[in-house]
C-alpha atoms as a PDB file:
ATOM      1  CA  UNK A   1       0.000   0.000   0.000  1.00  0.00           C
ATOM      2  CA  UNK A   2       1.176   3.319  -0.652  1.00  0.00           C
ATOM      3  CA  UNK A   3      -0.040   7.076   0.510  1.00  0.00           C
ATOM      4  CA  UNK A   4      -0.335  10.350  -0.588  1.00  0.00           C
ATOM      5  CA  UNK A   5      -2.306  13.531   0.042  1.00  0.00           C
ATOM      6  CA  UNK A   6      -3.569  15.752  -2.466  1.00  0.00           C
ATOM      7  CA  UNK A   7      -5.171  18.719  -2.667  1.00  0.00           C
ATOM      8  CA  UNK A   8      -8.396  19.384  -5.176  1.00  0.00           C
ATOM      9  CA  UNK A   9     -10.198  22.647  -5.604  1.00  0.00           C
ATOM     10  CA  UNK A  10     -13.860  22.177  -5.855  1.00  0.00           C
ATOM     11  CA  UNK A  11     -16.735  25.018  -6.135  1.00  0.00           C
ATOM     12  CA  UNK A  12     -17.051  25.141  -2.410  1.00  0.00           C
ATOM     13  CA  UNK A  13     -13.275  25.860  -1.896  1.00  0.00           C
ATOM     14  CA  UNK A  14     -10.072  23.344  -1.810  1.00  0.00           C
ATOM     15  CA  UNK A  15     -10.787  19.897  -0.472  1.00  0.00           C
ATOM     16  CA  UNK A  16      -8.210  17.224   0.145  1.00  0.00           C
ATOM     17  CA  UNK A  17      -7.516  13.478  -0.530  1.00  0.00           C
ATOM     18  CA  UNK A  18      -5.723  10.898   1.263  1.00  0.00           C
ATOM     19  CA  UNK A  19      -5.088   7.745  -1.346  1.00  0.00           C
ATOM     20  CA  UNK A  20      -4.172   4.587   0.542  1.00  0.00           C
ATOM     21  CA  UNK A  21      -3.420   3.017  -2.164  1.00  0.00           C
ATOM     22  CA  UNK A  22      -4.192  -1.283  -3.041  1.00  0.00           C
ATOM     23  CA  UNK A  23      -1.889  -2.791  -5.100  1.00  0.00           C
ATOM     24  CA  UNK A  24      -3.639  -4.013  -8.473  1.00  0.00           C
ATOM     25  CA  UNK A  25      -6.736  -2.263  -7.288  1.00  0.00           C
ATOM     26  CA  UNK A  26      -9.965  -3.292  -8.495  1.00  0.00           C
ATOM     27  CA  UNK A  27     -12.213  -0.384  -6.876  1.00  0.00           C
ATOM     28  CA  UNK A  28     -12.039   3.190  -5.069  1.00  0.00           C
ATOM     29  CA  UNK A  29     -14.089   3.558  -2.277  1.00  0.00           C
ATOM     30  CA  UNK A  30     -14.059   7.489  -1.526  1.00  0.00           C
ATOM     31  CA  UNK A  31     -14.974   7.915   1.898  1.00  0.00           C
ATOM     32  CA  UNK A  32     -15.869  11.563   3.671  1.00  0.00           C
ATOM     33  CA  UNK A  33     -16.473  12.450   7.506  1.00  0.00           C
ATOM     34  CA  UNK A  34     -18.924  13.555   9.393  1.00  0.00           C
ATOM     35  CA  UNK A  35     -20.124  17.067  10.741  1.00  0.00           C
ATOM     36  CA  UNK A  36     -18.247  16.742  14.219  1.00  0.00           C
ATOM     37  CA  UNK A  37     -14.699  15.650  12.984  1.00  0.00           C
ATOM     38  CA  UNK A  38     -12.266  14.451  10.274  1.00  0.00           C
ATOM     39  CA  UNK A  39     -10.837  11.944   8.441  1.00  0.00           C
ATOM     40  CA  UNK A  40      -9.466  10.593  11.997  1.00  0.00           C
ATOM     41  CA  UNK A  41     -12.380   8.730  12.957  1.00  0.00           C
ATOM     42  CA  UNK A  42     -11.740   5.281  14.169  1.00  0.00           C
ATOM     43  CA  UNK A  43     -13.755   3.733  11.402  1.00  0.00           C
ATOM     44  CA  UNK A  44     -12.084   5.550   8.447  1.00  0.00           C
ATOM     45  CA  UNK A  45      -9.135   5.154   9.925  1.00  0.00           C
ATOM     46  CA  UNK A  46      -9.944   1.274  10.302  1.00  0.00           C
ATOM     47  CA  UNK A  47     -10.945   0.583   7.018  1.00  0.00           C
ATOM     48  CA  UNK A  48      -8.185   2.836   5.363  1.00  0.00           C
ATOM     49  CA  UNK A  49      -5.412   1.020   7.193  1.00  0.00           C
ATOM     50  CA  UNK A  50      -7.367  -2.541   6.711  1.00  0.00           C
ATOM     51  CA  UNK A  51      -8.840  -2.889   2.983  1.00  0.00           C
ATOM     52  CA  UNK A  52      -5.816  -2.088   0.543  1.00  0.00           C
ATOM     53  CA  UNK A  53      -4.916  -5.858   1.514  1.00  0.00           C
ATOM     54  CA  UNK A  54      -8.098  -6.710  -0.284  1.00  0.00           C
ATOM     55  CA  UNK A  55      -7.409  -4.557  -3.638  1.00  0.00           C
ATOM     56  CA  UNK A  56      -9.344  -1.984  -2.559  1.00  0.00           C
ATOM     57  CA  UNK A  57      -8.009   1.403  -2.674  1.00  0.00           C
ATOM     58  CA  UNK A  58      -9.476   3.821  -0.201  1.00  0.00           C
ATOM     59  CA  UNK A  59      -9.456   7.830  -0.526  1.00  0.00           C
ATOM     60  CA  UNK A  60     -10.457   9.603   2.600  1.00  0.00           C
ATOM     61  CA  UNK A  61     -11.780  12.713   1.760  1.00  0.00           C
ATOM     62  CA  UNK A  62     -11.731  16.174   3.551  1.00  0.00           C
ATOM     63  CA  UNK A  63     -13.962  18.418   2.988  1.00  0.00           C
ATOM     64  CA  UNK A  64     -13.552  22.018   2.164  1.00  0.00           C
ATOM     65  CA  UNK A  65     -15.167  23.399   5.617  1.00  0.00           C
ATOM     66  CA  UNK A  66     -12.513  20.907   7.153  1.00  0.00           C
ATOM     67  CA  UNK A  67      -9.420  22.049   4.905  1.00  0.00           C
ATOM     68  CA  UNK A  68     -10.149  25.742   5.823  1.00  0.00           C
ATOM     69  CA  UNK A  69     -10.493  24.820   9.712  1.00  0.00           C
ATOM     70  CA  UNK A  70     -13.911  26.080  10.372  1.00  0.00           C
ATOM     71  CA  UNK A  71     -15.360  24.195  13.281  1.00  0.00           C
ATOM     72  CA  UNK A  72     -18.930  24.117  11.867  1.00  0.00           C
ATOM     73  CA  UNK A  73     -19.732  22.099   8.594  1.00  0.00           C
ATOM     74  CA  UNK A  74     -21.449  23.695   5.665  1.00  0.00           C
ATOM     75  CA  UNK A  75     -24.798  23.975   4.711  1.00  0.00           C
ATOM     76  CA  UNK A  76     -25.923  19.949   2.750  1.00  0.00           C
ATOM     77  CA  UNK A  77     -26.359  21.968  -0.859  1.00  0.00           C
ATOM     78  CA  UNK A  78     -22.375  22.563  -0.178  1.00  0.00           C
ATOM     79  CA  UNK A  79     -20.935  19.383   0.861  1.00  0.00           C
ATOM     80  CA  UNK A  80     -22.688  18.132  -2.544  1.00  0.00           C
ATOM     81  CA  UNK A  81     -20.683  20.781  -4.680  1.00  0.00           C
ATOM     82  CA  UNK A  82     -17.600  20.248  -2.695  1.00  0.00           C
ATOM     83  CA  UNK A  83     -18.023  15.842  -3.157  1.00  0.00           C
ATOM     84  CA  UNK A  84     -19.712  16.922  -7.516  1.00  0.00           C
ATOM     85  CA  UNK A  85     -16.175  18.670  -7.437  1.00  0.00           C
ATOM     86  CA  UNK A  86     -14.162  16.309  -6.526  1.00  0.00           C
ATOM     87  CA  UNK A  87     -15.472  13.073  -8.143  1.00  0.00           C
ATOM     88  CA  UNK A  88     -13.331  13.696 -10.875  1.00  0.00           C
ATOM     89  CA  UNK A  89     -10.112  13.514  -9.379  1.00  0.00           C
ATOM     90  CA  UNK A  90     -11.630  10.128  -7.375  1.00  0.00           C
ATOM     91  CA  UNK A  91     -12.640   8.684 -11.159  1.00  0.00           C
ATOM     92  CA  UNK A  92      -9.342   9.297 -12.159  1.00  0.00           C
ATOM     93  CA  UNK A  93      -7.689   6.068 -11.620  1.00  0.00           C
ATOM     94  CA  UNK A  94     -10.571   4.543 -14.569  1.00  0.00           C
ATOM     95  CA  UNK A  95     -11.993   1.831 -11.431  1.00  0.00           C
ATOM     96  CA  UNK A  96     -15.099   1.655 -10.602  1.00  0.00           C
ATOM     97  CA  UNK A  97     -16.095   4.258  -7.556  1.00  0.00           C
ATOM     98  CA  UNK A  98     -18.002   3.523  -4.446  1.00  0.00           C
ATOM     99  CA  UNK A  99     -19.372   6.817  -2.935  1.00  0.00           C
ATOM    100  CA  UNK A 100     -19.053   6.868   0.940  1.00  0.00           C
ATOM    101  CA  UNK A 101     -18.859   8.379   4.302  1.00  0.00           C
ATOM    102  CA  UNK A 102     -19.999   8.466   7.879  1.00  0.00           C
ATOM    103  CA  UNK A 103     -22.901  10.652   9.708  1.00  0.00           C
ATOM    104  CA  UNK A 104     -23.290  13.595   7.506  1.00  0.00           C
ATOM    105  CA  UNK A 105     -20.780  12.276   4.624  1.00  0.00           C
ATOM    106  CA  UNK A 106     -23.202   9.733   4.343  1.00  0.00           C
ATOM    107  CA  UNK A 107     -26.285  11.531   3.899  1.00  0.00           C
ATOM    108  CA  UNK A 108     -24.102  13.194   1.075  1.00  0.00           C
ATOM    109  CA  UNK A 109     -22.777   9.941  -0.769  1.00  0.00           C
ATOM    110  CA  UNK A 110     -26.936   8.995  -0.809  1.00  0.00           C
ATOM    111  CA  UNK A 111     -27.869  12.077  -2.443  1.00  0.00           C
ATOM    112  CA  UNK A 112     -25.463  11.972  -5.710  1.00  0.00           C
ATOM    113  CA  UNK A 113     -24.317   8.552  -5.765  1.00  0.00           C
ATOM    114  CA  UNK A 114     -26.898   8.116  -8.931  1.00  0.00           C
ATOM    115  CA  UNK A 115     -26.120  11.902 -10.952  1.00  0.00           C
ATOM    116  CA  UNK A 116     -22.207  10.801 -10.134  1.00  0.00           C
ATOM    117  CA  UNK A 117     -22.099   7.000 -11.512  1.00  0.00           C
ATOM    118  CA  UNK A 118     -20.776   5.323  -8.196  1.00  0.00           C
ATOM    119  CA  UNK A 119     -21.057   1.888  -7.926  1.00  0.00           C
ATOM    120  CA  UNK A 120     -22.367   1.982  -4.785  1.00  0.00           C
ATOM    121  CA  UNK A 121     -22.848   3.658  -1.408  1.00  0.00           C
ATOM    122  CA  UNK A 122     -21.111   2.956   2.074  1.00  0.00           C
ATOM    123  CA  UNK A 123     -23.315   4.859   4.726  1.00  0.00           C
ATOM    124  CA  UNK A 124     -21.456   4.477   8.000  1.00  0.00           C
ATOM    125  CA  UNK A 125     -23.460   5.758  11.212  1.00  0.00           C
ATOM    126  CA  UNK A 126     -26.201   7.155   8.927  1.00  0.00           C
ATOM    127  CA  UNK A 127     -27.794  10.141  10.586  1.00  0.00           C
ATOM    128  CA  UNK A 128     -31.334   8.239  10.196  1.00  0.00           C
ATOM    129  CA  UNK A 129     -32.959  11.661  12.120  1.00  0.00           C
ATOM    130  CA  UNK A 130     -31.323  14.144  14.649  1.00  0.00           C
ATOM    131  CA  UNK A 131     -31.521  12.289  18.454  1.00  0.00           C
ATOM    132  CA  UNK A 132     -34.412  12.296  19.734  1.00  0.00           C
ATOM    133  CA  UNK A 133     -36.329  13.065  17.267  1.00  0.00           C
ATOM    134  CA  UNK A 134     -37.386  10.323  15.286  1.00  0.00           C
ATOM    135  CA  UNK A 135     -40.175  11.967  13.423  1.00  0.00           C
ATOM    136  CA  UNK A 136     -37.283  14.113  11.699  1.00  0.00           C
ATOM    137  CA  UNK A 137     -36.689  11.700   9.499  1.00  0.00           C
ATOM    138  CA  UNK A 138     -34.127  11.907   6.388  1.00  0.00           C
ATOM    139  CA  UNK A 139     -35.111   8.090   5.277  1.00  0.00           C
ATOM    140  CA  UNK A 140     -35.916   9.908   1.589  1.00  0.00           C
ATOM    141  CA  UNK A 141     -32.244  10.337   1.184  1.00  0.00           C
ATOM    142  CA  UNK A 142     -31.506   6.822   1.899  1.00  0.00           C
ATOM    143  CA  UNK A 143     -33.544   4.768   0.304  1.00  0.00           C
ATOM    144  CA  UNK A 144     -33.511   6.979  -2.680  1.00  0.00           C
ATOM    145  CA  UNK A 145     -29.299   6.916  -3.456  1.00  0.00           C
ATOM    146  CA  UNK A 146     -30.322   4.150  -6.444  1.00  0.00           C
ATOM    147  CA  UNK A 147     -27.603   2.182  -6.060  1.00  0.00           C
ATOM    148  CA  UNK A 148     -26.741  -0.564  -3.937  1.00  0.00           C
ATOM    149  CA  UNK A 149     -26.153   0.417  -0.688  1.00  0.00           C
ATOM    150  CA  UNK A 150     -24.514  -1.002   2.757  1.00  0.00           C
ATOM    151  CA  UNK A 151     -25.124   1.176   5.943  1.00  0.00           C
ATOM    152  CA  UNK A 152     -23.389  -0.055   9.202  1.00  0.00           C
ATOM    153  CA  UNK A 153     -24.398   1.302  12.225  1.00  0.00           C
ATOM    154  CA  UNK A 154     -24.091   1.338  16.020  1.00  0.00           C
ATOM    155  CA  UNK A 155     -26.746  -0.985  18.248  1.00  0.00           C
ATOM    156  CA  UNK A 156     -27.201   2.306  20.205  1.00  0.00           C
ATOM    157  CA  UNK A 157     -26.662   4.960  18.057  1.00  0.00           C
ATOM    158  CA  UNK A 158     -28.467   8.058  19.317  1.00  0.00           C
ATOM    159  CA  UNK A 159     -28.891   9.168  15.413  1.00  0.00           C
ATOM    160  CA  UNK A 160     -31.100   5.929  14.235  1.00  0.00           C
ATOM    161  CA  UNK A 161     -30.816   2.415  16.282  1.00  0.00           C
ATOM    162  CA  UNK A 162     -30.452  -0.296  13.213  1.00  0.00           C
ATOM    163  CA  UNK A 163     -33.775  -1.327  13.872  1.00  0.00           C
ATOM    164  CA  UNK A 164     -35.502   2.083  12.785  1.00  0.00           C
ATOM    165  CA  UNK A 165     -34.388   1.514   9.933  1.00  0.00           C
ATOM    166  CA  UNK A 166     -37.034   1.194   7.110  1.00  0.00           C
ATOM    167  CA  UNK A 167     -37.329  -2.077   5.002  1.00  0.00           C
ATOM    168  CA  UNK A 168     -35.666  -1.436   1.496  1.00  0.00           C
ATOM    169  CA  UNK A 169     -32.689  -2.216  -1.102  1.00  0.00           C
ATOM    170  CA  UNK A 170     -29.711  -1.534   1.215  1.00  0.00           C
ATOM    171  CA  UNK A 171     -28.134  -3.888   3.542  1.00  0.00           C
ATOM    172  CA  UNK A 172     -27.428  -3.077   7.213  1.00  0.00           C
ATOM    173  CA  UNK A 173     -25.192  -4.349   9.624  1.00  0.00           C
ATOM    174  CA  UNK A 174     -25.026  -3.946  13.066  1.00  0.00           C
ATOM    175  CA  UNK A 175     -22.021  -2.538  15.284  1.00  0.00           C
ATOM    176  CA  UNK A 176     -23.309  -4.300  18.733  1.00  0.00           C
ATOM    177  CA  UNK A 177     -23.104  -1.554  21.732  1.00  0.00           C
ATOM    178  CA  UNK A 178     -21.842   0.963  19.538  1.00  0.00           C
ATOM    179  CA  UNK A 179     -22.739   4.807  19.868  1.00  0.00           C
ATOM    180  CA  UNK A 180     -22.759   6.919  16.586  1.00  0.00           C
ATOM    181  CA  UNK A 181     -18.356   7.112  16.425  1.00  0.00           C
ATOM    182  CA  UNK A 182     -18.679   2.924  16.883  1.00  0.00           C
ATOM    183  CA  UNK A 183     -17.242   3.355  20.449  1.00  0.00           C
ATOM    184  CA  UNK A 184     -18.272   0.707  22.260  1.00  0.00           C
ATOM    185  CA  UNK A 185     -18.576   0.763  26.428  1.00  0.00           C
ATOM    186  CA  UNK A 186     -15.367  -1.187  28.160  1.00  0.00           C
ATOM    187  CA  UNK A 187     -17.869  -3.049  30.032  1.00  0.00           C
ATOM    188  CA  UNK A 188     -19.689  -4.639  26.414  1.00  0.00           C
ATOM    189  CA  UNK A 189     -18.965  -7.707  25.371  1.00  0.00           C
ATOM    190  CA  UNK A 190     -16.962  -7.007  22.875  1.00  0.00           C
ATOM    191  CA  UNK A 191     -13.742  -4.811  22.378  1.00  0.00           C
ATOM    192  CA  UNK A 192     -13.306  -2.311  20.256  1.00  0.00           C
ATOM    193  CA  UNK A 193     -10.852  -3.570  18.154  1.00  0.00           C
ATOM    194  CA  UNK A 194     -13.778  -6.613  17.690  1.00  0.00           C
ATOM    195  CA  UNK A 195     -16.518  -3.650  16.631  1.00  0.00           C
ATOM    196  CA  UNK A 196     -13.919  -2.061  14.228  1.00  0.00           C
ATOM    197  CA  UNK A 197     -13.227  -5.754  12.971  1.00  0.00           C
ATOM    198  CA  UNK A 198     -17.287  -6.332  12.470  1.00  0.00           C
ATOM    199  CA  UNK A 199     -16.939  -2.994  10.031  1.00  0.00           C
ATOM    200  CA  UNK A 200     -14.146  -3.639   7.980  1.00  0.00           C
ATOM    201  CA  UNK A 201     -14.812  -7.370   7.533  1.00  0.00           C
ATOM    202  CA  UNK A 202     -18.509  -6.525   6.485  1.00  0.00           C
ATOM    203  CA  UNK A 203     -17.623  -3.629   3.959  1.00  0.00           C
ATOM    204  CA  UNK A 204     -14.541  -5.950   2.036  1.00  0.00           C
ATOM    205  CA  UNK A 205     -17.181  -8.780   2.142  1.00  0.00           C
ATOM    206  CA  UNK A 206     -19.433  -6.631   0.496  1.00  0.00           C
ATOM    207  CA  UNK A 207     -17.684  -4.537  -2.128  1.00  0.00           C
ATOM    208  CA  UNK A 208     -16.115  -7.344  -3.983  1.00  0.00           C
ATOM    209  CA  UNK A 209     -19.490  -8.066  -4.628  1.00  0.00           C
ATOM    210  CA  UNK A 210     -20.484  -4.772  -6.418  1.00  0.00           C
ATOM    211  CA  UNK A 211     -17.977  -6.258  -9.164  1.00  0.00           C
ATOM    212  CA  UNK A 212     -19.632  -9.572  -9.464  1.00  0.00           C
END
């Protein structure tokens, strides 16, 4: 695996890629964060460092909010311009591209997966409605990415338990005990290395299959 960083200007202002890098790659995944941090979240972090080994190339994405160092994400019609901008430079390599991300990165993979030509969409700790209120819904943007879709999420995720979920194309797994960052309490049953394990094994289980 190799890495490298590299800077893209989009519409909403200069984003940034991190290419881990497979070997004889047969895919991109392009994964973004959330609202609340960065590309250092445990699970992009975990599958970054874990699915090269699998010819998978992963690209974490920043976005431009991020890059400038504002604490507070932009408005949703902005992320979309900043990802529109930099599919591009993701599509580059000629593989095919799964569109990704976790929390609000995923809410923006679902809404241009299908204009953009991904392959598919990896929606990590999907923001299913803010907590506490369920009746907030954002469902729509889920179940209507048109592609094939894999959400993971936390057993007691404050943003959308797995099973609120509604019944539809996508496949979800569940992260037992884990909150909406996949941290799981010292006193659950399972460690967190274990709950990063269940989400990298689940997405390079399920990718190769996009190809199939």
């Amino acid at each position: 695996m190799s890495t490298r960083t590299q800077s893209v200007d989009t519409p909403a202002g200069e984003a940034r890629i991190t290419w881990h890098t497979a070997p004889k790659a047969k895919l991109v995944l392009a994964v973004s964060h959330g609202a609340g941090g960065g590309i250092e979240a445990r699970d992009l972090r975990a599958l970054a460092e874990t699915l090269p080994a699998h010819g998978i190339t992963v690209a974490l994405v920043e976005q431009p909010w991020r890059v400038a160092g504002k604490k507070v994400a932009a408005a949703p019609k902005v992320l979309d311009e900043g990802w529109r901008g930099l599919w591009p430079v993701l599509a580059k390599p000629g593989l095919p591209v799964v569109a990704g991300g976790r929390s609000a990165g995923a809410r923006v993979a679902c809404r241009t997966a299908a204009e953009l030509g991904a392959v598919g969409v990896l929606a990590l700790a999907f923001p299913l409605h803010p907590p506490g209120k369920p009746e907030k819904s954002r469902a729509e943007e889920l179940t209507g990415a048109g592609r094939p879709t894999l959400v993971v999420q936390g057993g007691r995720d404050p943003f959308g338990r797995p099973e609120e979920f509604p019944e539809g194309e996508h496949a979800l797994v569940e992260v037992p005990y884990a909150d909406h960052g996949f941290a799981v309490p010292k006193k659950a049953d399972l460690t967190q290395d274990e709950a990063l394990a269940v989400i990298t094994g689940a997405v390079a289980e399920w990718l190769p299959a996009l190809l199939a």
